[in-house]
Each structure stands twice: as C-alpha cells, then as structure tokens.
N, C-alpha and C. Protein backbone atom coordinates (compact mmCIF):
# COMPACT_ATOMS: atom_id res chain seq x y z
N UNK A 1 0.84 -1.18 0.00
CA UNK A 1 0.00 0.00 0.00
C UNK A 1 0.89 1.25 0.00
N UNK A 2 0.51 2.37 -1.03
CA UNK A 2 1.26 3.42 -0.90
C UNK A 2 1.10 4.25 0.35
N UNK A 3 1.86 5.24 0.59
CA UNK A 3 1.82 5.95 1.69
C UNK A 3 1.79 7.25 1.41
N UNK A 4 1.37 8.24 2.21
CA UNK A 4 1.34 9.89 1.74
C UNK A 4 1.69 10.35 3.14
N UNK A 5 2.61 11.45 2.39
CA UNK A 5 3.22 12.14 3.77
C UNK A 5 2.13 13.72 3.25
N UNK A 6 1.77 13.78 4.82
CA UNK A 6 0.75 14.78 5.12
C UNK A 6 0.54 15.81 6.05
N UNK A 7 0.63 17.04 5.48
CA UNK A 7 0.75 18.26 6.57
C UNK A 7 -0.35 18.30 7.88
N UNK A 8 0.62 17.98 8.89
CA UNK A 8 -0.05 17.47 10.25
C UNK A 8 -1.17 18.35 10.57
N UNK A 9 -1.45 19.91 10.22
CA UNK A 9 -2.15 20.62 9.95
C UNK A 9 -3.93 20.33 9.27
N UNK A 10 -3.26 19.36 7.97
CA UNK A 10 -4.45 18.82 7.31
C UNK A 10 -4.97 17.63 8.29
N UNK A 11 -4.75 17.38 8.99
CA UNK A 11 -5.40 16.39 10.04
C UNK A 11 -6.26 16.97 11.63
N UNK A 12 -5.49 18.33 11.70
CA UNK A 12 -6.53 18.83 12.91
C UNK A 12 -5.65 19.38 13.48
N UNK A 13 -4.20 18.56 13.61
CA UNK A 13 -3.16 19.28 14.82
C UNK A 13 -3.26 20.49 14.85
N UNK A 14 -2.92 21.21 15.82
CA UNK A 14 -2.75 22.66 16.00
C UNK A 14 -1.50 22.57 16.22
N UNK A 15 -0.66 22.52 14.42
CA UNK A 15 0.87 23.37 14.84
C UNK A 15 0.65 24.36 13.66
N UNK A 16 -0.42 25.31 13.66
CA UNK A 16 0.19 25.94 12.64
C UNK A 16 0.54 27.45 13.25
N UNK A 17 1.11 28.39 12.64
CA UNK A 17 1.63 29.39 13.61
C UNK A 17 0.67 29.94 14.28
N UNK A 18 -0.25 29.49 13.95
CA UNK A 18 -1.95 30.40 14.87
C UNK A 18 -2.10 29.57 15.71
N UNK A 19 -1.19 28.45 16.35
CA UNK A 19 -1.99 27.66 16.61
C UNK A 19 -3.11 26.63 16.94
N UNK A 20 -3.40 26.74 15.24
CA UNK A 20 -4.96 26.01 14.92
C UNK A 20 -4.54 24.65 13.96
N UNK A 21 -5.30 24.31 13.60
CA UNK A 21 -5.00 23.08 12.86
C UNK A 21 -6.16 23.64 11.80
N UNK A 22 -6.14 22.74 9.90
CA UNK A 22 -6.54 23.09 9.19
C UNK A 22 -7.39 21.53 8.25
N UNK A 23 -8.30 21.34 9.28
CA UNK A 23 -8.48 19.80 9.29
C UNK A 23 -9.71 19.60 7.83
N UNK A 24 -8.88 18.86 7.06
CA UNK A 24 -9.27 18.35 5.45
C UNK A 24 -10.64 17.38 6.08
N UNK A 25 -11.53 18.12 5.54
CA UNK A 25 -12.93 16.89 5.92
C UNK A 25 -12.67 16.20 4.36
N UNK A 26 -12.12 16.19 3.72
CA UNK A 26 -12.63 15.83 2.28
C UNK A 26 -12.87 14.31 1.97
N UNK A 27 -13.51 13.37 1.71
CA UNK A 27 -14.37 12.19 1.56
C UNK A 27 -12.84 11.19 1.59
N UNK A 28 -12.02 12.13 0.02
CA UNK A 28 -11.31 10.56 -0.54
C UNK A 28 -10.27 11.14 0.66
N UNK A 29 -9.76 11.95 1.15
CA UNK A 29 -8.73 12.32 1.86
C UNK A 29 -9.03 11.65 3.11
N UNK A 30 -10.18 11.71 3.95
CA UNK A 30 -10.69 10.47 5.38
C UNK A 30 -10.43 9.08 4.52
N UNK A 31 -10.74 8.50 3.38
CA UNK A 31 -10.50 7.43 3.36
C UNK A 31 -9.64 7.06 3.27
N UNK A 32 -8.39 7.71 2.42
CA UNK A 32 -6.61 7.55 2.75
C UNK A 32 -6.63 7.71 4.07
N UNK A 33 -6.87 8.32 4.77
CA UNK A 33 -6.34 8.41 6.60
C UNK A 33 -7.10 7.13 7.45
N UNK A 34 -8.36 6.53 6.74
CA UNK A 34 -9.17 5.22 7.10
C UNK A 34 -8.20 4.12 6.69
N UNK A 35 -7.63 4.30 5.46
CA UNK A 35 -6.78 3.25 4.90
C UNK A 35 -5.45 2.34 5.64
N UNK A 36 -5.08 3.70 6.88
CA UNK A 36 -3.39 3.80 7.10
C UNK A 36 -2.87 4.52 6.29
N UNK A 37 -2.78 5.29 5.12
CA UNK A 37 -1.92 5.38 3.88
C UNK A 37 -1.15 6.62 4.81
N UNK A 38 -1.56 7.48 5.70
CA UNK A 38 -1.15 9.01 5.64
C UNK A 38 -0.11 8.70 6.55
N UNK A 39 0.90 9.55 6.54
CA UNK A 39 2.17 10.09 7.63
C UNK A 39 1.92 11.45 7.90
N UNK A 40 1.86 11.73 9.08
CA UNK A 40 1.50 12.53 9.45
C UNK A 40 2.40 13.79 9.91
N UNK A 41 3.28 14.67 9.62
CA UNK A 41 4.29 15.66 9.71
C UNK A 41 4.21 16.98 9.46
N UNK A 42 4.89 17.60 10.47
CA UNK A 42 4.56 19.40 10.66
C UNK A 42 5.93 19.96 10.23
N UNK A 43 6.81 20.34 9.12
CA UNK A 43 8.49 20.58 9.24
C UNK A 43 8.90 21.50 10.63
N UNK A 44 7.74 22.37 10.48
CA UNK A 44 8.07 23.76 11.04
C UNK A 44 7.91 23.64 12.44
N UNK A 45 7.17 22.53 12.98
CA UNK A 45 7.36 22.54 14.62
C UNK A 45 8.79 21.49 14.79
N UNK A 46 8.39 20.26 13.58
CA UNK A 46 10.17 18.91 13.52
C UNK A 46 10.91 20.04 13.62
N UNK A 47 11.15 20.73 12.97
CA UNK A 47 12.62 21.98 12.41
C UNK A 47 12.56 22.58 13.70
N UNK A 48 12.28 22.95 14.93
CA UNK A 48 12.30 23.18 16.52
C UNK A 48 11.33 24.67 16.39
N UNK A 49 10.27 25.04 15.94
CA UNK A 49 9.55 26.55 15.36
C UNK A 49 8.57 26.27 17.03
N UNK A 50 8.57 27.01 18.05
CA UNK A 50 7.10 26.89 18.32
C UNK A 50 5.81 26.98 18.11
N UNK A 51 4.58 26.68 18.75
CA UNK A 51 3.54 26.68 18.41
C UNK A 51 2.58 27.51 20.11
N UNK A 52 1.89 28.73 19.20
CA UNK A 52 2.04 29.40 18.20
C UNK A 52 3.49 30.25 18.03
N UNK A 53 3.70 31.00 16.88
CA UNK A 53 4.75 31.84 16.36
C UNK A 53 4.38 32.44 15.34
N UNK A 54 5.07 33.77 15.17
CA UNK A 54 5.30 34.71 14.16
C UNK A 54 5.26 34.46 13.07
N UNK A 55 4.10 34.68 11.83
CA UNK A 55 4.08 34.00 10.92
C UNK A 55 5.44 34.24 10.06
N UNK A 56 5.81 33.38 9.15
CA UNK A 56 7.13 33.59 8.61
C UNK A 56 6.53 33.70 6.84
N UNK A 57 7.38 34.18 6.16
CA UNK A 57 7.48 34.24 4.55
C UNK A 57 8.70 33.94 4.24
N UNK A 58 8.57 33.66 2.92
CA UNK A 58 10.70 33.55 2.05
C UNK A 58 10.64 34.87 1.03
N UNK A 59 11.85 35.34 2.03
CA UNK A 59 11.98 36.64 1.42
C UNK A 59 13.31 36.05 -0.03
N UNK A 60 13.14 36.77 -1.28
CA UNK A 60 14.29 36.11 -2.02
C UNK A 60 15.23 37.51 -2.57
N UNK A 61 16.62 37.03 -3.05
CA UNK A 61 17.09 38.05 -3.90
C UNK A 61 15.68 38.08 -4.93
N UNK A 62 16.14 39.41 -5.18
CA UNK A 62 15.58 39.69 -7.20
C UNK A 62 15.59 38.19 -7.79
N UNK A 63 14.66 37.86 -8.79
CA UNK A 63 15.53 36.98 -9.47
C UNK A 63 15.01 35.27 -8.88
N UNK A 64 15.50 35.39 -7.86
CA UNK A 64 15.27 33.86 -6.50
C UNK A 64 13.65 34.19 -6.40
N UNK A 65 12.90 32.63 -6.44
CA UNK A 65 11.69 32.35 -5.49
C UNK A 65 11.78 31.46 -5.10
N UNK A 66 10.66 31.21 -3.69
CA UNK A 66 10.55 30.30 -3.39
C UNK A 66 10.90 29.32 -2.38
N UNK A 67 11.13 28.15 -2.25
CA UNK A 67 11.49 26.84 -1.37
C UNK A 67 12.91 26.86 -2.09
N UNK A 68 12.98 26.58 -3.64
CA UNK A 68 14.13 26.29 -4.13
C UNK A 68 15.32 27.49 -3.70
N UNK A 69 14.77 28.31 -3.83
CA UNK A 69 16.24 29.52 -3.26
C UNK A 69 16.42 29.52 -2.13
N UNK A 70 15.73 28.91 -1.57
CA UNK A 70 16.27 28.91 0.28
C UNK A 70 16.90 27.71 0.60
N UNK A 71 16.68 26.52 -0.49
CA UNK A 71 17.77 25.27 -0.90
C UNK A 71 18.99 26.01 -1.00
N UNK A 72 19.29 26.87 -2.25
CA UNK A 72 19.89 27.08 -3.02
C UNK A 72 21.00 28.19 -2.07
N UNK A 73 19.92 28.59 -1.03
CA UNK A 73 20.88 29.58 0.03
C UNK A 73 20.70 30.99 -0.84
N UNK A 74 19.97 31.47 -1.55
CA UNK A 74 19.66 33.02 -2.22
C UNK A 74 18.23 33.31 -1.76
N UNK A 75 17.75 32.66 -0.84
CA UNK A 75 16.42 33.39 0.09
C UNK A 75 16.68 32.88 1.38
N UNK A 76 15.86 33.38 2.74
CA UNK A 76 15.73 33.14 3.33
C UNK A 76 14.49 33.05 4.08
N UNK A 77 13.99 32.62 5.06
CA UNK A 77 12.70 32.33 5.55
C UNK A 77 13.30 33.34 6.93
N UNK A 78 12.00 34.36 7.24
CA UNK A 78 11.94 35.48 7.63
C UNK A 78 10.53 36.05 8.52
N UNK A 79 10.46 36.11 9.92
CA UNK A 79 9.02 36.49 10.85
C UNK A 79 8.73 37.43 10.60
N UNK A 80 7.81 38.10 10.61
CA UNK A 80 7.19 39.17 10.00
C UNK A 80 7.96 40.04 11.45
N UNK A 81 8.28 39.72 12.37
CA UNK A 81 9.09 40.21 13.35
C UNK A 81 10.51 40.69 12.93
N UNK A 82 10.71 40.03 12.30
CA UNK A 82 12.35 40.12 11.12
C UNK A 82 13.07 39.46 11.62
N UNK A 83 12.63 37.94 12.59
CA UNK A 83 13.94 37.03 12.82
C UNK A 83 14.16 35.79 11.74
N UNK A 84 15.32 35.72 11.38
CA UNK A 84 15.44 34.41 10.09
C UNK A 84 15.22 33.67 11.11
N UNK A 85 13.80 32.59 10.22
CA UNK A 85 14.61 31.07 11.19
C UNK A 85 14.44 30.00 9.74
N UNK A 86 15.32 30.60 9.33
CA UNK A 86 15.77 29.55 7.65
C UNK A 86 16.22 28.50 8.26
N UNK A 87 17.27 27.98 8.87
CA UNK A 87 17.67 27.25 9.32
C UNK A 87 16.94 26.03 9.84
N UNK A 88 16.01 26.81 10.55
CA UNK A 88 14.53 25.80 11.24
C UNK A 88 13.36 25.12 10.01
N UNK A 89 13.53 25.68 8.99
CA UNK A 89 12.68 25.54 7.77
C UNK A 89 13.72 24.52 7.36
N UNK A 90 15.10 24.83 7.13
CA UNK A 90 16.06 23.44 6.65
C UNK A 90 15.75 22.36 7.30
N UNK A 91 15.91 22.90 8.81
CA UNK A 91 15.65 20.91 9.45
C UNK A 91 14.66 20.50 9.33
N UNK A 92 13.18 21.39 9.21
CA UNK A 92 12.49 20.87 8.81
C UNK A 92 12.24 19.85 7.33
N UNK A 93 12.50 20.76 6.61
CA UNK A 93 12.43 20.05 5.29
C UNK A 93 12.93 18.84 5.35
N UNK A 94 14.50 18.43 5.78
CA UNK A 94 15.18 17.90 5.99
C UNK A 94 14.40 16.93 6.54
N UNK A 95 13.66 16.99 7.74
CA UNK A 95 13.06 15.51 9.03
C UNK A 95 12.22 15.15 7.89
N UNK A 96 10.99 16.08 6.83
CA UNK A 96 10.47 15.89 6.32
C UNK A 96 10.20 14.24 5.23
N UNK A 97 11.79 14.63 4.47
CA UNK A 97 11.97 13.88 3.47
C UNK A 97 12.35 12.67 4.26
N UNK A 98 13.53 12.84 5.51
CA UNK A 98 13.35 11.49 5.87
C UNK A 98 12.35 10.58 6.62
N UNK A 99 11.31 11.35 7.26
CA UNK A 99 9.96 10.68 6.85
C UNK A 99 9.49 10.01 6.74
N UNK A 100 9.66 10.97 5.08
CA UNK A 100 8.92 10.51 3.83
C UNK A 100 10.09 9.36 3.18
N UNK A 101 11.02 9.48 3.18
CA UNK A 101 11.82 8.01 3.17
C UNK A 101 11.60 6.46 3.97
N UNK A 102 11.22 7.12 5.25
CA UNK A 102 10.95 5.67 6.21
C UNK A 102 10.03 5.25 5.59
N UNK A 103 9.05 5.82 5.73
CA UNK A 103 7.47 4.93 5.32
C UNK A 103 7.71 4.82 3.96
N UNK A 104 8.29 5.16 3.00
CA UNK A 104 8.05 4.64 1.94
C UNK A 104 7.49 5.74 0.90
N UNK A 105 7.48 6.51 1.13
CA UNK A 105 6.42 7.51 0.69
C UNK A 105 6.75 8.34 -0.53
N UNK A 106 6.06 7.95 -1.88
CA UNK A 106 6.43 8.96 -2.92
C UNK A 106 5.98 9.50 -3.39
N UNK A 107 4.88 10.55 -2.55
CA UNK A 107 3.98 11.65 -2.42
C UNK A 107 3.75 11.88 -1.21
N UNK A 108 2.99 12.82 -1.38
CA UNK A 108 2.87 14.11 -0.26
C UNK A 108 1.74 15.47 -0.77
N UNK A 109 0.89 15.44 0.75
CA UNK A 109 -0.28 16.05 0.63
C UNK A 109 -0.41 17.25 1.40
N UNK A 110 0.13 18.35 1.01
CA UNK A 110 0.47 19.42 2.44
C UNK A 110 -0.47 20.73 1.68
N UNK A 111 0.10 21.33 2.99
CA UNK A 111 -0.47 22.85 3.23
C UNK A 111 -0.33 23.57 1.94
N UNK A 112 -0.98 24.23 1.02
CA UNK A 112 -1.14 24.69 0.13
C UNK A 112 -0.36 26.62 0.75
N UNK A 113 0.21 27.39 0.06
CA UNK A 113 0.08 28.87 0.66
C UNK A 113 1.42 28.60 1.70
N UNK A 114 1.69 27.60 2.71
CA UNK A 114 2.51 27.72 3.10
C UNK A 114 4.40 27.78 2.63
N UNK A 115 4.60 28.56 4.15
CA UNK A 115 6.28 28.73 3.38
C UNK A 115 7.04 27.56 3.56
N UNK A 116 6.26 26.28 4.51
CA UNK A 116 6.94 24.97 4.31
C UNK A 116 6.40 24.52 2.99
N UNK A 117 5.32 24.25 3.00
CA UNK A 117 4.33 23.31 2.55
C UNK A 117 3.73 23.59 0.55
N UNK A 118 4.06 24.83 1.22
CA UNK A 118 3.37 25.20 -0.48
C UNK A 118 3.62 24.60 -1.45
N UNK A 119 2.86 24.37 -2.20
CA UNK A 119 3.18 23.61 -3.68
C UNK A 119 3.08 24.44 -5.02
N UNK A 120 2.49 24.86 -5.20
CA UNK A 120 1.93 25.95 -6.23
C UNK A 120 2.01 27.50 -5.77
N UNK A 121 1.87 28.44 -4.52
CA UNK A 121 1.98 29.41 -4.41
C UNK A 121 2.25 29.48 -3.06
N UNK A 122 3.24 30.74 -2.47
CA UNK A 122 3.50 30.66 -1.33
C UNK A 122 3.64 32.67 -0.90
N UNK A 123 3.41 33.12 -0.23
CA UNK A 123 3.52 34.97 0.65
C UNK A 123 5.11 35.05 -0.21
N UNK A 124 4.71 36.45 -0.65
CA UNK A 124 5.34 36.91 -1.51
C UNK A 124 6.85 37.73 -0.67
N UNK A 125 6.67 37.40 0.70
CA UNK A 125 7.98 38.12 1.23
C UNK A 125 7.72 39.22 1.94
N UNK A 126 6.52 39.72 1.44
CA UNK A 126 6.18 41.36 2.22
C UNK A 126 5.23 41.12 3.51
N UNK A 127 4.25 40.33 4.02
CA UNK A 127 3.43 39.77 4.70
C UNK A 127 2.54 40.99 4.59
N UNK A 128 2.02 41.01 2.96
CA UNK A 128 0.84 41.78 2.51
C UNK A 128 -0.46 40.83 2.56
N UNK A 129 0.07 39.64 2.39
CA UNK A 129 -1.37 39.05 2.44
C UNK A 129 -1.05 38.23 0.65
N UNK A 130 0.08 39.05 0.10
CA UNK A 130 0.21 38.87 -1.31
C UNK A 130 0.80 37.13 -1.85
N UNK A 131 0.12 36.05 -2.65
CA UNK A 131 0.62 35.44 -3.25
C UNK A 131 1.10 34.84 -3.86
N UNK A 132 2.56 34.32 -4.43
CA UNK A 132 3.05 34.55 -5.81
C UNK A 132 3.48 32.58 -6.11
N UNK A 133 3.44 32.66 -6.81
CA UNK A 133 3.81 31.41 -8.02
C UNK A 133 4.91 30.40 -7.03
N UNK A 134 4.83 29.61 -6.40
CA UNK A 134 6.52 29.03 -5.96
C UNK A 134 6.02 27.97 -4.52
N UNK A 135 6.93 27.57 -4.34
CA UNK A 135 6.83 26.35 -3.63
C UNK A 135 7.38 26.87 -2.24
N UNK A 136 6.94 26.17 -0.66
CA UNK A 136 8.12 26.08 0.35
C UNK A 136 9.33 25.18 0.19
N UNK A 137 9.81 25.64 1.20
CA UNK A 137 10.96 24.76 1.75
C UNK A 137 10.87 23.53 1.56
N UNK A 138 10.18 22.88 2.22
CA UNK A 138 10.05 21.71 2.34
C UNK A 138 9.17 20.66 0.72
N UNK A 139 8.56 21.13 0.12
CA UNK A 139 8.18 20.99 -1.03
C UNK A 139 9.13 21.00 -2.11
N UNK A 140 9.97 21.81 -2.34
CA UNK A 140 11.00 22.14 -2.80
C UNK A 140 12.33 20.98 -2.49
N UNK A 141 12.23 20.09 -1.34
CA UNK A 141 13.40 19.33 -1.08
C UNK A 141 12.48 18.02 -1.53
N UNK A 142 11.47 18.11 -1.28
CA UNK A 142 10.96 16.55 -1.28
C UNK A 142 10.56 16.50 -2.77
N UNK A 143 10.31 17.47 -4.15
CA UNK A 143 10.40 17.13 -5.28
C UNK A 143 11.88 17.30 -5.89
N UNK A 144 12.82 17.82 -5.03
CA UNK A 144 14.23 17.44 -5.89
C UNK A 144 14.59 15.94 -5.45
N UNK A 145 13.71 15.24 -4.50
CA UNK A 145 14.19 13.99 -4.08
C UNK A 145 13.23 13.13 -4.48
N UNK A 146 12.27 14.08 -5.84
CA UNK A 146 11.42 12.42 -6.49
C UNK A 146 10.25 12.39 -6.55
N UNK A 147 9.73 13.22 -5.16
CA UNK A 147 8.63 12.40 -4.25
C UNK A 147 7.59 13.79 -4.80
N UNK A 148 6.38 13.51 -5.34
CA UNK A 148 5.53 14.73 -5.71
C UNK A 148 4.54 15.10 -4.64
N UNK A 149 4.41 16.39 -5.04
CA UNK A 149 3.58 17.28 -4.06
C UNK A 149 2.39 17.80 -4.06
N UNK A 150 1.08 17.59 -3.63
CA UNK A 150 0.57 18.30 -3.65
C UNK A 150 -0.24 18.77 -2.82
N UNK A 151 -1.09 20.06 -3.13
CA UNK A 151 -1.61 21.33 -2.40
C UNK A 151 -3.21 20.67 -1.86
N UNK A 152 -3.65 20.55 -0.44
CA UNK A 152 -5.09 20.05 -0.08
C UNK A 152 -6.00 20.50 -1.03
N UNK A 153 -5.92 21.27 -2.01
CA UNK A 153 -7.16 21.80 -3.46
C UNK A 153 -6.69 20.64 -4.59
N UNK A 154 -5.89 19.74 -4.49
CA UNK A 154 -5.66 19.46 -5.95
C UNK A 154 -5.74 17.63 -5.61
N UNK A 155 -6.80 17.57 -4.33
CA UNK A 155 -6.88 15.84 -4.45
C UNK A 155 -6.63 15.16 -5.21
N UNK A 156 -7.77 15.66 -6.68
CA UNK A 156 -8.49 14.46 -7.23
C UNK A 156 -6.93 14.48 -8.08
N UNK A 157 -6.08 15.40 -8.75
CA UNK A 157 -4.86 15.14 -8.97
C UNK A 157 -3.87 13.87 -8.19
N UNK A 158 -3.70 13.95 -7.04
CA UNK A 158 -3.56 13.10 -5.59
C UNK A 158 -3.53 12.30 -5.92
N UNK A 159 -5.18 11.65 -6.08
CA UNK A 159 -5.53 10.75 -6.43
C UNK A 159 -5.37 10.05 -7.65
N UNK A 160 -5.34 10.64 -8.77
CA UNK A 160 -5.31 9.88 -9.87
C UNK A 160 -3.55 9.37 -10.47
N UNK A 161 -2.56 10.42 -9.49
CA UNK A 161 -1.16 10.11 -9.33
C UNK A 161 -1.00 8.67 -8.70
N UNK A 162 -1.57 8.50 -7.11
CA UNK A 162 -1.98 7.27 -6.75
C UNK A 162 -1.93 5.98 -7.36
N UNK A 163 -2.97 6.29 -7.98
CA UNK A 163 -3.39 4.94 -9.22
C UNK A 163 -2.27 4.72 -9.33
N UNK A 164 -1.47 6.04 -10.16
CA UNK A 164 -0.15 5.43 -11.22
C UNK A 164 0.32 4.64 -10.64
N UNK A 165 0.82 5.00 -9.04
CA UNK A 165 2.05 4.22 -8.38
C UNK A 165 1.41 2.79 -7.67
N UNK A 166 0.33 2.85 -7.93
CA UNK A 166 -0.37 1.45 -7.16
C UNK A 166 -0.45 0.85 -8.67
C-alpha cells in the first residue's frame, strides 16, 4: 500500500503558527487516513519553530523564489518580526523527506500557501497578504528527491497520481 506524507495541519493538529490546525474533511482524503496510507508531519514545529509563532514568509534576492532559493541559500525564511529562522525551515524540510523516506512515501499532501508546505503558491515576502507562483521549503526538497507534491485543493490530482504508483 502506498503511503502519503501529510501536513499534520491537514489532520486537525494545531501546529500551525496560529496555533490552529486546518483539518481536510474531504471524503477521498478520510478514506486515505481510514486506509493507514497518511504520515503525518509538521516541518516547522520537527525543524524546533514553536507553536504558536510569528508568521514567517521567504523573502528572495531579485531573481530567487521560493522553497528552491532557500535550498539554493539566495532566500531566506523570515518572521514578519524580522527574525530568520531559515535554518529551522532546513531541518524541517530535511526531518520531512526522511519521513517521507521511512514509510516509503512517494507523495505528499500538504499545506497549500505555506512557506513549508506550499506547492503551487507561497507569501510573496512582504506579509501583505500577497501570493506569488513558488513552492516552500520543504516541497522544494521533497520534489528534488522524487517524491511529488501536492496542495489540499488538488486531491483528485492526488488521487489519480496514486493509481499510477499502485
């Protein structure tokens, strides 16, 4: 049986910096979590972040977006307070993939918007509320290592990836 690594968030936990949880009622998504299939992981509390905390964005050079430039070391992850905790977004990413290595896992179902988690769009750096085209941290390490990503809006995608690998 395949496995999905899943933003602990989409299950109810309260680690997100509001300390709330952002719990996926969605039909086929309870029946992967009915199945066993899900792993359940937060980077940003693994990576040592408390709960709650200062929401963070990836601020980039010109040029840099994203999860990948904060790989790449040309962004950094930044509290709207102005403390980096890039570093904490690395270990996260980092516990992430290995994980998503133990169980087996070559997908992943996370936080959409987030600066771990994002898959498709993530806060543009200014904490306007603004958001632009690009992946987190942690999204960003776990598709240079294979494993695809996606955003709690793009299930039925999820799902039909699934199939492939079953």
């Amino acid at each position: 049986m395949e496995r999905i690594l899943v933003s602990a968030c989409l299950l109810g936990r309260p680690v997100r910096y509001n300390g709330a949880g952002k719990r996926l009622g969605d039909a086929l998504f309870e029946r992967w979590r009915a199945e066993g299939r899900l792993v359940s992981f937060c980077p940003e509390v693994s990576g040592g972040l408390p709960v709650p905390r200062p929401p963070a964005e990836i601020v980039a050079r010109p040029g840099a977006t994203g999860g990948g430039a904060v790989l790449d070391g040309t962004a950094r992850v930044v509290t709207n307070t102005g403390v980096d905790v890039t570093e904490a977004f690395l270990r996260g990413a980092r516990l992430a993939l290995e994980a998503a290595e133990r169980a087996g896992a070559r997908m992943a179902v996370l936080k959409e918007g987030s600066p771990s988690c994002g898959g498709l769009r993530v806060h543009d750096g200014t904490f306007s509320g603004t958001s632009v085209p690009g992946t987190g941290v942690t999204t960003a390490l776990l598709e240079r290592a294979g494993i695809r990503v996606f955003g709690e809006d793009r299930l039925d995608e999820a799902a039909a990836h699934l199939a492939t690998l079953e």
